[in-house]
PDB file of N, CA and C in Angstrom:
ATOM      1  N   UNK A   1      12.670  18.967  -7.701  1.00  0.00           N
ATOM      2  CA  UNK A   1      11.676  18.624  -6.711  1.00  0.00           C
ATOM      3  C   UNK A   1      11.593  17.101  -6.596  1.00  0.00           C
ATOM      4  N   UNK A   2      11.860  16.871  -5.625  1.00  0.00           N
ATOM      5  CA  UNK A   2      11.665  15.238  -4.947  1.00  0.00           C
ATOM      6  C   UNK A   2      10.000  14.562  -5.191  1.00  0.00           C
ATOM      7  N   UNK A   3       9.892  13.445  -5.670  1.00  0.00           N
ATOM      8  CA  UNK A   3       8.612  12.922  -5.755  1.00  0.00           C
ATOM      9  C   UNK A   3       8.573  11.977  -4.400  1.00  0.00           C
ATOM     10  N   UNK A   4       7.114  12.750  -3.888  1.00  0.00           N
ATOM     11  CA  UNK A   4       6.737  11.552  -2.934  1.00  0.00           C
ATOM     12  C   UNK A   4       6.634   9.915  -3.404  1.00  0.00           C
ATOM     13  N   UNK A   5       7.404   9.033  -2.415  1.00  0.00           N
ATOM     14  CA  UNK A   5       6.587   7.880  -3.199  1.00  0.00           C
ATOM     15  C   UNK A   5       5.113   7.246  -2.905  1.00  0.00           C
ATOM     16  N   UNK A   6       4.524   7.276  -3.427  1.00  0.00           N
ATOM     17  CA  UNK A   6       2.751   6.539  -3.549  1.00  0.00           C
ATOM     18  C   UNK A   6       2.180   5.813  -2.218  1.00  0.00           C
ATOM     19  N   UNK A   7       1.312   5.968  -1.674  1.00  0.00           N
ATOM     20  CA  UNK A   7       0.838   4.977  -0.571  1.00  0.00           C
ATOM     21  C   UNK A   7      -0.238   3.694  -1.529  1.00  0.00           C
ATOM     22  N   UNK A   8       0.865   2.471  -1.500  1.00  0.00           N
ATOM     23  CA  UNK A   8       0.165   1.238  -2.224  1.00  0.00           C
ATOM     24  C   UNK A   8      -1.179   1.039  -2.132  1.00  0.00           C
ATOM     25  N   UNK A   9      -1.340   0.918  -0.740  1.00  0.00           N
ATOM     26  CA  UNK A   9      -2.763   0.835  -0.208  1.00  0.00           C
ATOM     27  C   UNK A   9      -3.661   1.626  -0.785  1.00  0.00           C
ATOM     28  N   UNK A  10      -3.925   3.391  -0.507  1.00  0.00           N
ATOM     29  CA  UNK A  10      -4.532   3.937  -1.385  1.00  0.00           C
ATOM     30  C   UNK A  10      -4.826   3.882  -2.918  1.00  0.00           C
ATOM     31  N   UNK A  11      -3.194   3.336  -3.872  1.00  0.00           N
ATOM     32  CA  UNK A  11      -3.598   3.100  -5.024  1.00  0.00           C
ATOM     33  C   UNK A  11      -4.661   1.783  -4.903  1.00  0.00           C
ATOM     34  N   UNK A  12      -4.303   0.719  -4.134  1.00  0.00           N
ATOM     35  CA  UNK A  12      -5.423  -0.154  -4.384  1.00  0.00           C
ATOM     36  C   UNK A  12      -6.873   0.310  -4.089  1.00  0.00           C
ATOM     37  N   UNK A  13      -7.099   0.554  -3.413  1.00  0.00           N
ATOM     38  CA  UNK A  13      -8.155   0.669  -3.314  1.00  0.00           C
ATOM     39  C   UNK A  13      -9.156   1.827  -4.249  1.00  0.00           C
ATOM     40  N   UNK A  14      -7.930   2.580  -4.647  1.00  0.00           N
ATOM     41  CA  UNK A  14      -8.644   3.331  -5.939  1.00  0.00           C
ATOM     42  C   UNK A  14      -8.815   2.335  -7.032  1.00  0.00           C
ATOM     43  N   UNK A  15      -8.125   1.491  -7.525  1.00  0.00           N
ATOM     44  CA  UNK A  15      -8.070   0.818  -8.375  1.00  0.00           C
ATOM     45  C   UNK A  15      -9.520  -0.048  -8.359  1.00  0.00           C
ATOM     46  N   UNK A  16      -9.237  -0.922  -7.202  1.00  0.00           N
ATOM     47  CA  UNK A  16     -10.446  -1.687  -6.711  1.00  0.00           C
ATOM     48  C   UNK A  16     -11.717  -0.979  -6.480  1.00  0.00           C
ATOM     49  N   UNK A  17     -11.981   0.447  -6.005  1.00  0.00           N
ATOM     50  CA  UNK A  17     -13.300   0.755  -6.575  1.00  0.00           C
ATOM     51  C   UNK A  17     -13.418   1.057  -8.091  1.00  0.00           C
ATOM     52  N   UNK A  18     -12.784   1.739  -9.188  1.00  0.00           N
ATOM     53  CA  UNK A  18     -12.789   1.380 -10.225  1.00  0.00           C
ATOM     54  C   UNK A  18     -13.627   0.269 -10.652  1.00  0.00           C
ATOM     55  N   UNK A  19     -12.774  -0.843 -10.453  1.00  0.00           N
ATOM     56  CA  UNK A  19     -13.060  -1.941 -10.874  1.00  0.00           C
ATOM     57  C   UNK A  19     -14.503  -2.331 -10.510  1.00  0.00           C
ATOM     58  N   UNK A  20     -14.840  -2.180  -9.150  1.00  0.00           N
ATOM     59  CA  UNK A  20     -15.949  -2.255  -8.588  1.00  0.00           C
ATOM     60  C   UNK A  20     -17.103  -1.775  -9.001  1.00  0.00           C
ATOM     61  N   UNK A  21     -17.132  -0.588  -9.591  1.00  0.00           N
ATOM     62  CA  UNK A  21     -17.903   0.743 -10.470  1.00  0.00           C
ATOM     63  C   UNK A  21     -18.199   0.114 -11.972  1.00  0.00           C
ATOM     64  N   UNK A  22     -17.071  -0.319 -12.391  1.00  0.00           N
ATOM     65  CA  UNK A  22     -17.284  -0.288 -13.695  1.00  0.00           C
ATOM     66  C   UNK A  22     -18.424  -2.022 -13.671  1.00  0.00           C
ATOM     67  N   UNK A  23     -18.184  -2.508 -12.588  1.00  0.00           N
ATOM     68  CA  UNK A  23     -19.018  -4.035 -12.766  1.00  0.00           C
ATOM     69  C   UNK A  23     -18.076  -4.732 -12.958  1.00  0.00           C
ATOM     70  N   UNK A  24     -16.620  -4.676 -12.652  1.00  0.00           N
ATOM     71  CA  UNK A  24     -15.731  -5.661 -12.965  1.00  0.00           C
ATOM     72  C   UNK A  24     -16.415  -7.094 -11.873  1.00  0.00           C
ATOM     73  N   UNK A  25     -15.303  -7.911 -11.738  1.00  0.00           N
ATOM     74  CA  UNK A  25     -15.395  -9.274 -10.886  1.00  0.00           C
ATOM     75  C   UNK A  25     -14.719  -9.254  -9.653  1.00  0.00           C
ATOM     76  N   UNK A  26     -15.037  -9.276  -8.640  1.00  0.00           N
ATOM     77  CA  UNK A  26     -13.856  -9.416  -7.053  1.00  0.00           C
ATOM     78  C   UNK A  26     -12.598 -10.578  -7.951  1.00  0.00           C
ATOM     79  N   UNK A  27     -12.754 -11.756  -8.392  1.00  0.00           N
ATOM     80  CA  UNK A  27     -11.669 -12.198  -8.625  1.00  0.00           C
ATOM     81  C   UNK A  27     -10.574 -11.854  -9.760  1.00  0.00           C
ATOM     82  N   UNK A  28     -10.528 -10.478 -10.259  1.00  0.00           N
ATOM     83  CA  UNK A  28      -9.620 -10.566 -11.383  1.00  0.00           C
ATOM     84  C   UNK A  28      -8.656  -8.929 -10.533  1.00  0.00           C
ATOM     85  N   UNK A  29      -8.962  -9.396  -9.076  1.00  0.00           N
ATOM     86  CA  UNK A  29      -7.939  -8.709  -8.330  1.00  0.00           C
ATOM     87  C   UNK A  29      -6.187  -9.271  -8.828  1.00  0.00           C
ATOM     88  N   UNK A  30      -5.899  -7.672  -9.482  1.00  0.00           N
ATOM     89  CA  UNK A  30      -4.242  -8.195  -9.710  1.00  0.00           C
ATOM     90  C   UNK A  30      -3.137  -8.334  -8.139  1.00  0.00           C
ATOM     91  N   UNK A  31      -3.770  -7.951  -7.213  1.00  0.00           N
ATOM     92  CA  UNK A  31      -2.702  -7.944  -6.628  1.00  0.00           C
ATOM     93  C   UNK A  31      -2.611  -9.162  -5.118  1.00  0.00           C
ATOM     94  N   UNK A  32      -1.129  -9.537  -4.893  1.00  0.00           N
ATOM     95  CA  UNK A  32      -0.872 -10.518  -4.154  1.00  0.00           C
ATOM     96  C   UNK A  32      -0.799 -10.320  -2.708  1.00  0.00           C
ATOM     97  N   UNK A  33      -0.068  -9.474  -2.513  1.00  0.00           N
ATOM     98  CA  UNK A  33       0.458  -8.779  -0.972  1.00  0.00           C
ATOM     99  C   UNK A  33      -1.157  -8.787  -0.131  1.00  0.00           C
ATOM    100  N   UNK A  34      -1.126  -9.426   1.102  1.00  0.00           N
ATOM    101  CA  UNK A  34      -2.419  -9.440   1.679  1.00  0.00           C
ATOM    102  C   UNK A  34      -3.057  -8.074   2.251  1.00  0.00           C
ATOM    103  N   UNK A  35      -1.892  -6.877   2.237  1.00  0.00           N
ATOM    104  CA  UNK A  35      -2.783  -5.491   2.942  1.00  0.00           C
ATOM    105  C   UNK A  35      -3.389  -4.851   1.692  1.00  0.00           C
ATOM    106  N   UNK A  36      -2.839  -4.881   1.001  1.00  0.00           N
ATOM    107  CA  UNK A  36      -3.385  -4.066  -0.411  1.00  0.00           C
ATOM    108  C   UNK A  36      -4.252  -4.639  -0.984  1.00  0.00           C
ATOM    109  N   UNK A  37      -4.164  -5.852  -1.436  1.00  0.00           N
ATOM    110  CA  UNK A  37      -5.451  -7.049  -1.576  1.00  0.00           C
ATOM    111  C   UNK A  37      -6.685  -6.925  -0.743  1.00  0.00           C
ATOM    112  N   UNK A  38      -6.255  -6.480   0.248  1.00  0.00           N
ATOM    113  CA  UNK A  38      -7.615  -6.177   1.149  1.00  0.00           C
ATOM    114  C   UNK A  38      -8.159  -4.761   1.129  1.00  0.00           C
ATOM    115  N   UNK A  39      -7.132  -3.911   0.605  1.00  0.00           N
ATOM    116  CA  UNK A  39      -7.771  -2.774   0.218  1.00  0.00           C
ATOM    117  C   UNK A  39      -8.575  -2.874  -1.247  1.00  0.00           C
ATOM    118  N   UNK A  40      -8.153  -3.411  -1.793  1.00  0.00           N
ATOM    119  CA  UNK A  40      -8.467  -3.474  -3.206  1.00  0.00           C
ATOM    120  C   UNK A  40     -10.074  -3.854  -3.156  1.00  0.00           C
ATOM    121  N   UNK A  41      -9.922  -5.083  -2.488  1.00  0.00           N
ATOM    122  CA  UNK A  41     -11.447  -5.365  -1.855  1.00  0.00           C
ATOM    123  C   UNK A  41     -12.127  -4.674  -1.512  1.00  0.00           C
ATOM    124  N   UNK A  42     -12.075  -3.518  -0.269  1.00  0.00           N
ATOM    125  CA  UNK A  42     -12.635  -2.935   0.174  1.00  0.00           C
ATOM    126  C   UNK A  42     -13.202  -1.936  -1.006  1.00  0.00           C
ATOM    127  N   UNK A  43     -11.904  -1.245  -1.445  1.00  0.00           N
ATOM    128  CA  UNK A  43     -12.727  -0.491  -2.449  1.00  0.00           C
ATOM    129  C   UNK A  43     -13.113  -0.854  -4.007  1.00  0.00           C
ATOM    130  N   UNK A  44     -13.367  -2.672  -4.455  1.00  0.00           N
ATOM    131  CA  UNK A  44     -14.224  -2.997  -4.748  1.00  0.00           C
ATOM    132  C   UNK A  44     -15.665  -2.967  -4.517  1.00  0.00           C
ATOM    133  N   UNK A  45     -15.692  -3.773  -2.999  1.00  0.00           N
ATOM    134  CA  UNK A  45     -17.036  -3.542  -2.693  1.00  0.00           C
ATOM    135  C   UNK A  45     -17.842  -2.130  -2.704  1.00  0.00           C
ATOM    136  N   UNK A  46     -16.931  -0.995  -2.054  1.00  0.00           N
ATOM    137  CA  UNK A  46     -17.714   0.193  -2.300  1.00  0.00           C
ATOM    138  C   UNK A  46     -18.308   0.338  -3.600  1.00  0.00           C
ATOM    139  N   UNK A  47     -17.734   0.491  -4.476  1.00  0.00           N
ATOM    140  CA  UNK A  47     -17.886   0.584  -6.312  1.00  0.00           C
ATOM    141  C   UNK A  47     -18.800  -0.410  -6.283  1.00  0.00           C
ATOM    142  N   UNK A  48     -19.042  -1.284  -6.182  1.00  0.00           N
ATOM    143  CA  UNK A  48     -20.052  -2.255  -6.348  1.00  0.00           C
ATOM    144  C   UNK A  48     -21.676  -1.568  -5.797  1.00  0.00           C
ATOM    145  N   UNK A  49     -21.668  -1.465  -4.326  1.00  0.00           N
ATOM    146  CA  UNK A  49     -22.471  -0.365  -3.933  1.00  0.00           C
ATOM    147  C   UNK A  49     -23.157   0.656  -4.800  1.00  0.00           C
ATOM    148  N   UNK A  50     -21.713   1.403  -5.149  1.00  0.00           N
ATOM    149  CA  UNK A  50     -22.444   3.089  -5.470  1.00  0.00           C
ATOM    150  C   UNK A  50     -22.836   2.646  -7.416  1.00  0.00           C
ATOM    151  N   UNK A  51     -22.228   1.344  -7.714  1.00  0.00           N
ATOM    152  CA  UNK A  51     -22.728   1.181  -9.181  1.00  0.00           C
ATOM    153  C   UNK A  51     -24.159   0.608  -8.831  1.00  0.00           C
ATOM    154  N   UNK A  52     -24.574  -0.221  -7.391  1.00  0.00           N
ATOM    155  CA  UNK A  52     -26.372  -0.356  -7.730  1.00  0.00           C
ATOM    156  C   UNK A  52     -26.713   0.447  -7.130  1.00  0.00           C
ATOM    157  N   UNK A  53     -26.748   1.436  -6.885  1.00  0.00           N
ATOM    158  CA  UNK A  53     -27.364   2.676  -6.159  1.00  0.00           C
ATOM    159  C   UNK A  53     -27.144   3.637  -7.458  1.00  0.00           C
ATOM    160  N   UNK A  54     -26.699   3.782  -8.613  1.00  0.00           N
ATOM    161  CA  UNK A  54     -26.803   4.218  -9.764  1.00  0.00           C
ATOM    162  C   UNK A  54     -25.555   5.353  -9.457  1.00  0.00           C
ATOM    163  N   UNK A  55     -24.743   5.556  -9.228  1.00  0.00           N
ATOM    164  CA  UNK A  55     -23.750   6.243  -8.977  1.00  0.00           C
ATOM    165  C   UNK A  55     -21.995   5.802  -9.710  1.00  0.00           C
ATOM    166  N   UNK A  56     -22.246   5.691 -11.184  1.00  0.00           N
ATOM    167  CA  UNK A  56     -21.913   5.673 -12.145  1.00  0.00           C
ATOM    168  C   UNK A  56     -21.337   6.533 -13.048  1.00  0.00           C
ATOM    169  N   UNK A  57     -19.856   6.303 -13.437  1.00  0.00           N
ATOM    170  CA  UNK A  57     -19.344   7.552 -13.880  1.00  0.00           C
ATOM    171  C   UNK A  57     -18.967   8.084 -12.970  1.00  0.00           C
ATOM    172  N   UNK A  58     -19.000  10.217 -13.403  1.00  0.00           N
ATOM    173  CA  UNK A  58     -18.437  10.674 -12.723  1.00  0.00           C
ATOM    174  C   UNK A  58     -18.997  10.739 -11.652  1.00  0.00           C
ATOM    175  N   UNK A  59     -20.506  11.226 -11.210  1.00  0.00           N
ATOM    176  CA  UNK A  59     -20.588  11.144 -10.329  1.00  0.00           C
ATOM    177  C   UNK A  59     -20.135   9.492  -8.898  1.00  0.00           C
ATOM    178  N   UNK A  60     -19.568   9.224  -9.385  1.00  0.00           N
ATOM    179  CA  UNK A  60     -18.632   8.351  -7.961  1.00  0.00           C
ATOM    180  C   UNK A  60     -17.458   8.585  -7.559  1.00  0.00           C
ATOM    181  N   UNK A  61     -17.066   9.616  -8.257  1.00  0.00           N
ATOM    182  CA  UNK A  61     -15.626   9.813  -8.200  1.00  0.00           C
ATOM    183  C   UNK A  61     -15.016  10.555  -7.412  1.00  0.00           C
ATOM    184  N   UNK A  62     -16.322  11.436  -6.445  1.00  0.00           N
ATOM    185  CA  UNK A  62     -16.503  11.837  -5.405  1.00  0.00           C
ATOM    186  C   UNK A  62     -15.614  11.438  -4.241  1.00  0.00           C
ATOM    187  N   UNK A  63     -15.929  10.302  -4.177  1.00  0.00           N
ATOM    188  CA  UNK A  63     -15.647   8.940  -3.211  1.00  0.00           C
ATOM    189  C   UNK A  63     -14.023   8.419  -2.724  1.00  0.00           C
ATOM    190  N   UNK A  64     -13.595   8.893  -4.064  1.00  0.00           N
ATOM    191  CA  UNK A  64     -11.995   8.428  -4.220  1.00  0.00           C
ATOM    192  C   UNK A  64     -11.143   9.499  -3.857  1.00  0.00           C
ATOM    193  N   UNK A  65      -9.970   9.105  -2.770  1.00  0.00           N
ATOM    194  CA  UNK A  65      -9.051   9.439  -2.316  1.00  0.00           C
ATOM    195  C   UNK A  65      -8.138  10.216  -3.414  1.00  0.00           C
ATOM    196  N   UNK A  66      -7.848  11.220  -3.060  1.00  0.00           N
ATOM    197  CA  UNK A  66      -6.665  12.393  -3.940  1.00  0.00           C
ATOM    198  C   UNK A  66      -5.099  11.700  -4.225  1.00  0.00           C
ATOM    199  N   UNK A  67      -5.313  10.420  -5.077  1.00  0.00           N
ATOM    200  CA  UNK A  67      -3.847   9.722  -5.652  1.00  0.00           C
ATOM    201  C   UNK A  67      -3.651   9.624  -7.296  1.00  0.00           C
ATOM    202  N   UNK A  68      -2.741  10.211  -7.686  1.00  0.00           N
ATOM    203  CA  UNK A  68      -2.613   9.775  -8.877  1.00  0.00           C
ATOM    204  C   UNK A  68      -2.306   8.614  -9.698  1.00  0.00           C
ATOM    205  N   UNK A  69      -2.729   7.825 -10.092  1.00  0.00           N
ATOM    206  CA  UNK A  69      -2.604   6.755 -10.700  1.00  0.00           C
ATOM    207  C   UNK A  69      -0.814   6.553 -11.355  1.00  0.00           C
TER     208      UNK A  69
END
């Protein structure tokens, strides 16, 4: 069976809400490429959101797109 390969974008932005959730920092974004970087952002800021709205853990995980890491 053939593996799809990954949509970058989606991993970022899973990543970046992660990061966002857990209270990480917007600047300790690893990545360079400006579309994914901007996803990463985006789903920073969400995570940032649903961590002061108390939506922490699992319950946020809701939120995130069906990609495997």
């Amino acid at each position: 069976m053939k593996r799809q390969k990954r949509d970058m974008t989606a991993r970022a932005y899973k990543r970046g809400y992660m990061a966002g959730l857990s209270g990480k920092s917007k600047d300790m974004c690893p990545i360079d490429k400006q579309e994914a970087r901007q996803e990463w952002l985006t789903g920073w800021r969400e995570g940032r959101e649903d961590n002061w709205n108390g939506m922490t853990g699992v319950s946020g995980i809701h939120k995130l797109p069906n990609v495997t890491a």
